[in-house]
Protein backbone atom coordinates (compact mmCIF):
# COMPACT_ATOMS: atom_id res chain seq x y z
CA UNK A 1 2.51 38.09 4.05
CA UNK A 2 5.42 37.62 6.53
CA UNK A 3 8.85 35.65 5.21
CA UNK A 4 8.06 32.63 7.19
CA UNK A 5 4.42 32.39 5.57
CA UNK A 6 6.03 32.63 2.12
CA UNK A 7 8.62 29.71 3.02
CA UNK A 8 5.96 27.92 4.44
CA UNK A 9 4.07 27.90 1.05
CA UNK A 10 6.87 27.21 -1.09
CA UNK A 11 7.33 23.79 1.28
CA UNK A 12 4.09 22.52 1.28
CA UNK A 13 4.07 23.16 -2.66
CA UNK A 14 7.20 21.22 -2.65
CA UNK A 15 6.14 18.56 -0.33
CA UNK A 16 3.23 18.01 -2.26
CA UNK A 17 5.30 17.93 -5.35
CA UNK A 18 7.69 15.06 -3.60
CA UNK A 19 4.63 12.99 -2.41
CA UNK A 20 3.01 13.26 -6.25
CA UNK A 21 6.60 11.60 -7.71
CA UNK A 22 5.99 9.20 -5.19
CA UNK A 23 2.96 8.04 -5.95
CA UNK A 24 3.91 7.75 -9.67
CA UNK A 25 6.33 5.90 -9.10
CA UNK A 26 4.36 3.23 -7.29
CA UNK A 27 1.92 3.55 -9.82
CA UNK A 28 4.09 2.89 -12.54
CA UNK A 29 5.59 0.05 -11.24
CA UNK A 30 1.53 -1.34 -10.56
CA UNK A 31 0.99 -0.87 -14.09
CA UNK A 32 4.42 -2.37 -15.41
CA UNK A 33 3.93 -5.58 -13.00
CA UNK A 34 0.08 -6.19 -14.27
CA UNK A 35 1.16 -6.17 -18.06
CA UNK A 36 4.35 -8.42 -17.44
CA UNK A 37 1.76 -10.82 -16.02
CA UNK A 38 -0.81 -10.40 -18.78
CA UNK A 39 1.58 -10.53 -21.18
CA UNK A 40 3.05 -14.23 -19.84
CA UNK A 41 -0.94 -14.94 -19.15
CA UNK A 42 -1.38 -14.34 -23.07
CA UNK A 43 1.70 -16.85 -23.94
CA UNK A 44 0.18 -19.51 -22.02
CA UNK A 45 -2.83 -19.16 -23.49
CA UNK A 46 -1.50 -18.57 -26.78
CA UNK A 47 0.45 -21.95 -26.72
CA UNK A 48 -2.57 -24.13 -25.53
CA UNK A 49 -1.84 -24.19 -21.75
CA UNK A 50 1.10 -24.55 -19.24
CA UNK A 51 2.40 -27.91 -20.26
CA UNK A 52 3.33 -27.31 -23.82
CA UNK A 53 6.12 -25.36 -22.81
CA UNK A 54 8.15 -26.57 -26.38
CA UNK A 55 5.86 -24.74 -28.50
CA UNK A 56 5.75 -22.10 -26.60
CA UNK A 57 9.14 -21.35 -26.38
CA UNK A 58 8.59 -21.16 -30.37
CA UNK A 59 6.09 -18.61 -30.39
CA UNK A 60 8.43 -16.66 -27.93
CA UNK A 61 11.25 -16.62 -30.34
CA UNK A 62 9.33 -15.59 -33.04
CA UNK A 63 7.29 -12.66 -31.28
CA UNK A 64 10.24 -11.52 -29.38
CA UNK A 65 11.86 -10.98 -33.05
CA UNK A 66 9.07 -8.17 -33.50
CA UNK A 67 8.85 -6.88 -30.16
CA UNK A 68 12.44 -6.14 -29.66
CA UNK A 69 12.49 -4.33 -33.18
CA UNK A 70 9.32 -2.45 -31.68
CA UNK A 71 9.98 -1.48 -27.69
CA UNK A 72 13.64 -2.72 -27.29
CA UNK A 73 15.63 -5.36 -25.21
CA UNK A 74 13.00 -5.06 -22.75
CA UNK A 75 10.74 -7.86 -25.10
CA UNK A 76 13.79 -10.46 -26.16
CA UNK A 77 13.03 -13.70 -25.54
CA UNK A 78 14.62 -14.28 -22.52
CA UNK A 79 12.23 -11.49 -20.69
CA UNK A 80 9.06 -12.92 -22.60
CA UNK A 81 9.81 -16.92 -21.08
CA UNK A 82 9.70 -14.75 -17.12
CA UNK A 83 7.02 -13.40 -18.04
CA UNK A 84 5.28 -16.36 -19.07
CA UNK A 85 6.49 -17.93 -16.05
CA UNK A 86 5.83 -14.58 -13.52
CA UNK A 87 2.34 -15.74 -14.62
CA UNK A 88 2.25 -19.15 -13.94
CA UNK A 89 4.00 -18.79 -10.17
CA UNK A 90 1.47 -15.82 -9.41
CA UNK A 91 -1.66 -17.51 -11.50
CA UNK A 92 -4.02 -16.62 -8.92
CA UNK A 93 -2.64 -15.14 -6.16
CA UNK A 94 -3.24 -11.59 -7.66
CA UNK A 95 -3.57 -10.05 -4.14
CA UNK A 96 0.12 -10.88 -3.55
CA UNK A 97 1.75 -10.04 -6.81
CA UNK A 98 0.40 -6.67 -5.95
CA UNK A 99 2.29 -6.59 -2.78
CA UNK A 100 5.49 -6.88 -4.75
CA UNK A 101 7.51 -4.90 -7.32
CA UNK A 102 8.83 -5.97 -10.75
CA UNK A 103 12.54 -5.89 -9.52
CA UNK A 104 11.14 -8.24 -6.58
CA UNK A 105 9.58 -10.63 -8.67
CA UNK A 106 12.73 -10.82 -10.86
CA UNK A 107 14.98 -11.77 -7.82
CA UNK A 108 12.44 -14.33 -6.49
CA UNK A 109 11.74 -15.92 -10.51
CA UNK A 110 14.85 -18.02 -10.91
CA UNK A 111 14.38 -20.16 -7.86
CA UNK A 112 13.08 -23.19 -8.94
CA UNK A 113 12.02 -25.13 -5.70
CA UNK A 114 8.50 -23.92 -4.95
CA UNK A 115 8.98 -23.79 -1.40
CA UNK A 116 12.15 -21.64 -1.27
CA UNK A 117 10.61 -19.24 -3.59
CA UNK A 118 7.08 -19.28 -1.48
CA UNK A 119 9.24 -19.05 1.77
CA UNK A 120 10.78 -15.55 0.16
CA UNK A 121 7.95 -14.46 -1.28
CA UNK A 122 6.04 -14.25 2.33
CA UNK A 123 8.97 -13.02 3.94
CA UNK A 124 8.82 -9.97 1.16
CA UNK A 125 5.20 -9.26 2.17
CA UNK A 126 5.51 -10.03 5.93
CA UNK A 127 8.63 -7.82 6.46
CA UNK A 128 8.15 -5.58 3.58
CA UNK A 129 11.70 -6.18 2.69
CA UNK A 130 13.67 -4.04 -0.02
CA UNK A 131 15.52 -5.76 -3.52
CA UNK A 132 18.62 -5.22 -1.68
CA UNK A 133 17.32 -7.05 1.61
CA UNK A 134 15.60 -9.30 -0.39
CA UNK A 135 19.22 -10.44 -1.82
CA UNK A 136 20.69 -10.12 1.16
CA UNK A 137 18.75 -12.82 2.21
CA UNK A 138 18.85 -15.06 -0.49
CA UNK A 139 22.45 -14.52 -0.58
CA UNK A 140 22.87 -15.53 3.15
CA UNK A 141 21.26 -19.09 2.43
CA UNK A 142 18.54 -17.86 5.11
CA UNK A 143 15.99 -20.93 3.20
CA UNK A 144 19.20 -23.24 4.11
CA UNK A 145 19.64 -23.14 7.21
CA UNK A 146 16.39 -22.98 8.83
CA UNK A 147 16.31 -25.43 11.36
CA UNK A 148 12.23 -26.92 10.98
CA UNK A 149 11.82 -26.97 7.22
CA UNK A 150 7.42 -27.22 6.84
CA UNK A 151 6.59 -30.12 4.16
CA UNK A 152 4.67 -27.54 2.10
CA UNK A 153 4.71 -23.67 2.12
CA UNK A 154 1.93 -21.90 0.56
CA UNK A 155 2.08 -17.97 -0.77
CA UNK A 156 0.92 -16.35 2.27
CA UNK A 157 -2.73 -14.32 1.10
CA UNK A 158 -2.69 -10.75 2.62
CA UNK A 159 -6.19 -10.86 4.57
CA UNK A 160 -7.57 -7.65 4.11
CA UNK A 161 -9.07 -5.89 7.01
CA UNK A 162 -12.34 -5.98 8.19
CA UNK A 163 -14.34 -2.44 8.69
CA UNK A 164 -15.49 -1.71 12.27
CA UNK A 165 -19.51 -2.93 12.32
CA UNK A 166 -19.61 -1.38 15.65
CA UNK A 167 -18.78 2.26 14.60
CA UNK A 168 -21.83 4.90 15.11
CA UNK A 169 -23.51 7.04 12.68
CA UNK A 170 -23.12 10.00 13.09
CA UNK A 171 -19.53 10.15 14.76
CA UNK A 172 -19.76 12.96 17.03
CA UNK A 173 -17.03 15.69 17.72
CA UNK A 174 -17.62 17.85 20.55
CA UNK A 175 -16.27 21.26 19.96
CA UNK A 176 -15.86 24.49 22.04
CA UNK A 177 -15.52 26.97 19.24
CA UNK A 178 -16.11 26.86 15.43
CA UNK A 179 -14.16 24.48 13.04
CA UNK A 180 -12.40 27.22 10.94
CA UNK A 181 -9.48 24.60 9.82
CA UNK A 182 -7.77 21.12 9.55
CA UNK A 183 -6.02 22.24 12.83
CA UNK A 184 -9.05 23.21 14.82
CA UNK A 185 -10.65 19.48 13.89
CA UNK A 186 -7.76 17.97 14.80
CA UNK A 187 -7.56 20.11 18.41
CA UNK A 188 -11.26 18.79 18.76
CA UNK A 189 -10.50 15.35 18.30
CA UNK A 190 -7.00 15.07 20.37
CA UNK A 191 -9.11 16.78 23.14
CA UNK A 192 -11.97 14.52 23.06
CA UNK A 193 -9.82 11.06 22.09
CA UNK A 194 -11.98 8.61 24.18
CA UNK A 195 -15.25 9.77 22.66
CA UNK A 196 -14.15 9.58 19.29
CA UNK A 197 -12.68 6.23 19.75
CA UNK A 198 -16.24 5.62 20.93
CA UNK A 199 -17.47 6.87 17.82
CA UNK A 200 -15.33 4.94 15.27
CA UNK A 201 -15.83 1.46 16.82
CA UNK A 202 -13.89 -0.69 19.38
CA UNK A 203 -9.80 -1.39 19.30
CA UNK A 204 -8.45 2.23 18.53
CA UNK A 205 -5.58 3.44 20.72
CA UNK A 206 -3.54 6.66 20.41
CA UNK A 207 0.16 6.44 18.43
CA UNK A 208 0.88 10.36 18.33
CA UNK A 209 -0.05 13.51 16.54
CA UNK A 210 1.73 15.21 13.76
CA UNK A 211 3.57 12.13 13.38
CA UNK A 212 6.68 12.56 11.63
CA UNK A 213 7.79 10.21 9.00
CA UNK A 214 10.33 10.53 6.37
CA UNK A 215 10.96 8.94 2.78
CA UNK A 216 14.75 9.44 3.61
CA UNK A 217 14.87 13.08 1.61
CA UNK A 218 12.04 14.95 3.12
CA UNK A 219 10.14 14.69 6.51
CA UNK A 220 6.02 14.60 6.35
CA UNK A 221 3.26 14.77 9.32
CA UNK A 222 0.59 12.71 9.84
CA UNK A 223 -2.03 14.12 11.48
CA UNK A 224 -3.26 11.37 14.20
CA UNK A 225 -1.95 8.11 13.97
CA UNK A 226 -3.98 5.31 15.64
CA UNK A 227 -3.29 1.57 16.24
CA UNK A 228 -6.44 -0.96 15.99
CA UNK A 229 -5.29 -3.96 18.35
CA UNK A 230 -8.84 -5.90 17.19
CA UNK A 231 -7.39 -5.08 13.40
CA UNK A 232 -4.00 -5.31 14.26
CA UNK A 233 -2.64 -2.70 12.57
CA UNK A 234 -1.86 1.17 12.36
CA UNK A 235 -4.44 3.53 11.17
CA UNK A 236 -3.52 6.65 9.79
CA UNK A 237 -6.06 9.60 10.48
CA UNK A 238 -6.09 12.56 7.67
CA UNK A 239 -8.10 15.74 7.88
CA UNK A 240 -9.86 18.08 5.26
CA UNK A 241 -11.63 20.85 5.81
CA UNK A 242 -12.69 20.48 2.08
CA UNK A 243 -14.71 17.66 -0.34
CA UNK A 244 -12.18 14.35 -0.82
CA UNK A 245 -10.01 15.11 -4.17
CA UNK A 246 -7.65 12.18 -6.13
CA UNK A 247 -4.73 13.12 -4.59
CA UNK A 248 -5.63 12.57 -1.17
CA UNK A 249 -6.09 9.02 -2.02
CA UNK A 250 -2.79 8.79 -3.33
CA UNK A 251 -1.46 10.52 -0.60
CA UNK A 252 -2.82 8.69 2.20
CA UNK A 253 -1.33 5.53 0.23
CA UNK A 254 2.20 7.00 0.67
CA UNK A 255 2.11 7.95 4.25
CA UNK A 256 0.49 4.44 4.74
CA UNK A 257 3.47 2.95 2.95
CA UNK A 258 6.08 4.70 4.88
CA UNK A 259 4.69 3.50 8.27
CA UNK A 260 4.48 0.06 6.77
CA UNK A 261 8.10 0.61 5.96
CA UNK A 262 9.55 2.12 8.74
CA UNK A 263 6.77 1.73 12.14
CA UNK A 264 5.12 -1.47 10.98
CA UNK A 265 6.00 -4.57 12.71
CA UNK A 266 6.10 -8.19 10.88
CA UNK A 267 3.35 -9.59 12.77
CA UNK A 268 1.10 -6.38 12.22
CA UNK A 269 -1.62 -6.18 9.17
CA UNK A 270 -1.08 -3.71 6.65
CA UNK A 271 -2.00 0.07 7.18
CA UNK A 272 -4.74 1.23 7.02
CA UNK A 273 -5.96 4.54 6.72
CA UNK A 274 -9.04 6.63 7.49
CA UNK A 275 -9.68 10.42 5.58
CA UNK A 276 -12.33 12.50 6.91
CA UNK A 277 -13.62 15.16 4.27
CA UNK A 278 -16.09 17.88 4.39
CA UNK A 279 -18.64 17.76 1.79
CA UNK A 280 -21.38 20.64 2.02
CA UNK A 281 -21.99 20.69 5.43
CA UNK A 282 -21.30 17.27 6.14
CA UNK A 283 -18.13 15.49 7.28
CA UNK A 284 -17.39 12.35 6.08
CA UNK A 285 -15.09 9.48 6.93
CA UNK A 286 -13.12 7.32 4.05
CA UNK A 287 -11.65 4.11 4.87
CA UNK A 288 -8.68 3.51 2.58
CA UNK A 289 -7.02 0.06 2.19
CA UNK A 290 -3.85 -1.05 0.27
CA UNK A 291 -6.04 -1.63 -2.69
CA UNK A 292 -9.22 0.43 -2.83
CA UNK A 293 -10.90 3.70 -1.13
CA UNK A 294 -14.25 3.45 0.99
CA UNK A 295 -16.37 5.90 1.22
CA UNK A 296 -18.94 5.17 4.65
CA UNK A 297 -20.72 8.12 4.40
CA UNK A 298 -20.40 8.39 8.16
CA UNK A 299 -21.70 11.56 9.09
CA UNK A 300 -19.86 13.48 11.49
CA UNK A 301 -21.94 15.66 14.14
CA UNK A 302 -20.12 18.83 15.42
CA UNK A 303 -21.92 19.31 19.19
CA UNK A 304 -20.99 22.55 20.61
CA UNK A 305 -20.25 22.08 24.60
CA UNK A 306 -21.21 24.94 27.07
């Protein structure tokens, strides 16, 4: 094996290494958010309903006692009353609270008119803004001084993408040789874009190839990227040569975040994201969405050409 083969090696185990921490990380901060909001779910419950805030704040003192004692500052009292109340803002709008991140939600807690707090909490999910820019805007009185103030602003619900009903089965690749890799499918599909657009349904147009994005330390490639103008939004296109394994999931979620974060404009839908496996002798497309992973079983057809 040459030098540049073994460097090659030791930065795609590295890269893959980066995108797993990643992916934890968002995970972790998932799992934190949904038990801050089933704890305060459990309070309100606990205390007979939203209104009898008095006794509640009771039954906070006294569990917070025991919690703190157990898992730390993290449980005093004052944390337990935003939880109770992350729960009653967010009550059923479950599809947004995913959209946002515990340090989010703490920022947007403390403002007590509903339609400030609404008006920052769409402006996090429609521009996919940072804490930092999140303050930044709060700071600058942005609420204050807008010029048309609506009576009423509601929590904007992310809609979540329809699947193409028009896509055939099976999607067709013409090829000229054999598929031996993830490079030869993708040299199949770049030279035969129009009839695979054909193939996955109506609205797909080309973005680039080996699309380079970067999470501000290290730089990553996605294979095709397409934009759906009937969907309104990017689609990122993975490749395996190989059956669909967890990680792809989760990595498909990262690159999908970071052209959210950094291609992504505020009047786009969120990314979506398309994997196509190989299992047997069978390709397959996956649709993956923000929240869960679809698996068509699309067939696709590999047609040698003359």
């Amino acid at each position: 094996m040459k030098e540049q083969q073994y460097y090659e090696e030791i930065e795609h185990l590295i890269k893959r290494n980066e995108i797993s921490k990643r992916v934890r990380k968002l995970e972790e901060n998932y799992s934190l958010v949904e038990t801050y909001w089933h704890i305060g779910k459990i309070i309100v419950e606990a205390q007979g309903g939203s209104t009898r805030a008095k006794y509640g704040n009771e039954l906070i003192k006294k569990w917070s006692i025991k919690l703190t004692e157990l898992y730390g500052k993290g449980y005093d009292a004052s944390n337990l009353k935003r939880f109770r109340q992350f729960y009653l803002v967010f009550r059923k709008d479950g599809a947004v609270r995913h959209q946002l991140s515990w340090t989010h939600i703490r920022k947007l807690l403390p403002i007590k008119d509903e339609n400030k707090r609404n008006y920052f909490i769409n402006l996090c999910i429609k521009n996919n803004l940072s804490e930092r820019e999140l303050t930044r805007e709060i700071k600058s009185n942005v609420y204050e001084r807008l010029v048309d103030k609506p009576d009423k602003i509601d929590i904007i619900v992310p809609v979540k993408q329809s699947i193409t009903t028009d896509m055939k089965n099976p999607i067709i690749i013409p090829v000229k040789s054999e598929v031996a890799s993830e490079h030869d499918l993708e040299l199949n599909i770049l030279a035969n874009l129009d009839f695979f657009f054909k193939q996955l349904g109506n609205g797909f147009l080309y973005a680039g190839h080996q699309y380079k994005i970067s999470d501000g330390k290290n730089s990553y490639y996605v294979d095709i990227l397409l934009f759906n103008y009937k969907m309104n939004a990017f689609v990122v296109v993975e490749l395996k040569l190989r059956s669909l394994r967890k990680e792809d999931k989760a990595q498909m979620e990262f690159y999908m975040k970071l052209i959210d974060e950094q291609v992504k404009e505020a009047y786009h839908n969120k990314t979506i994201g398309i994997i196509i496996s190989k299992e047997s002798d069978e390709f397959i497309v996956n649709f993956v969405r923000q929240d869960d992973i679809i698996p068509l079983s699309y067939e696709i057809e590999q047609v040698m050409l003359n």
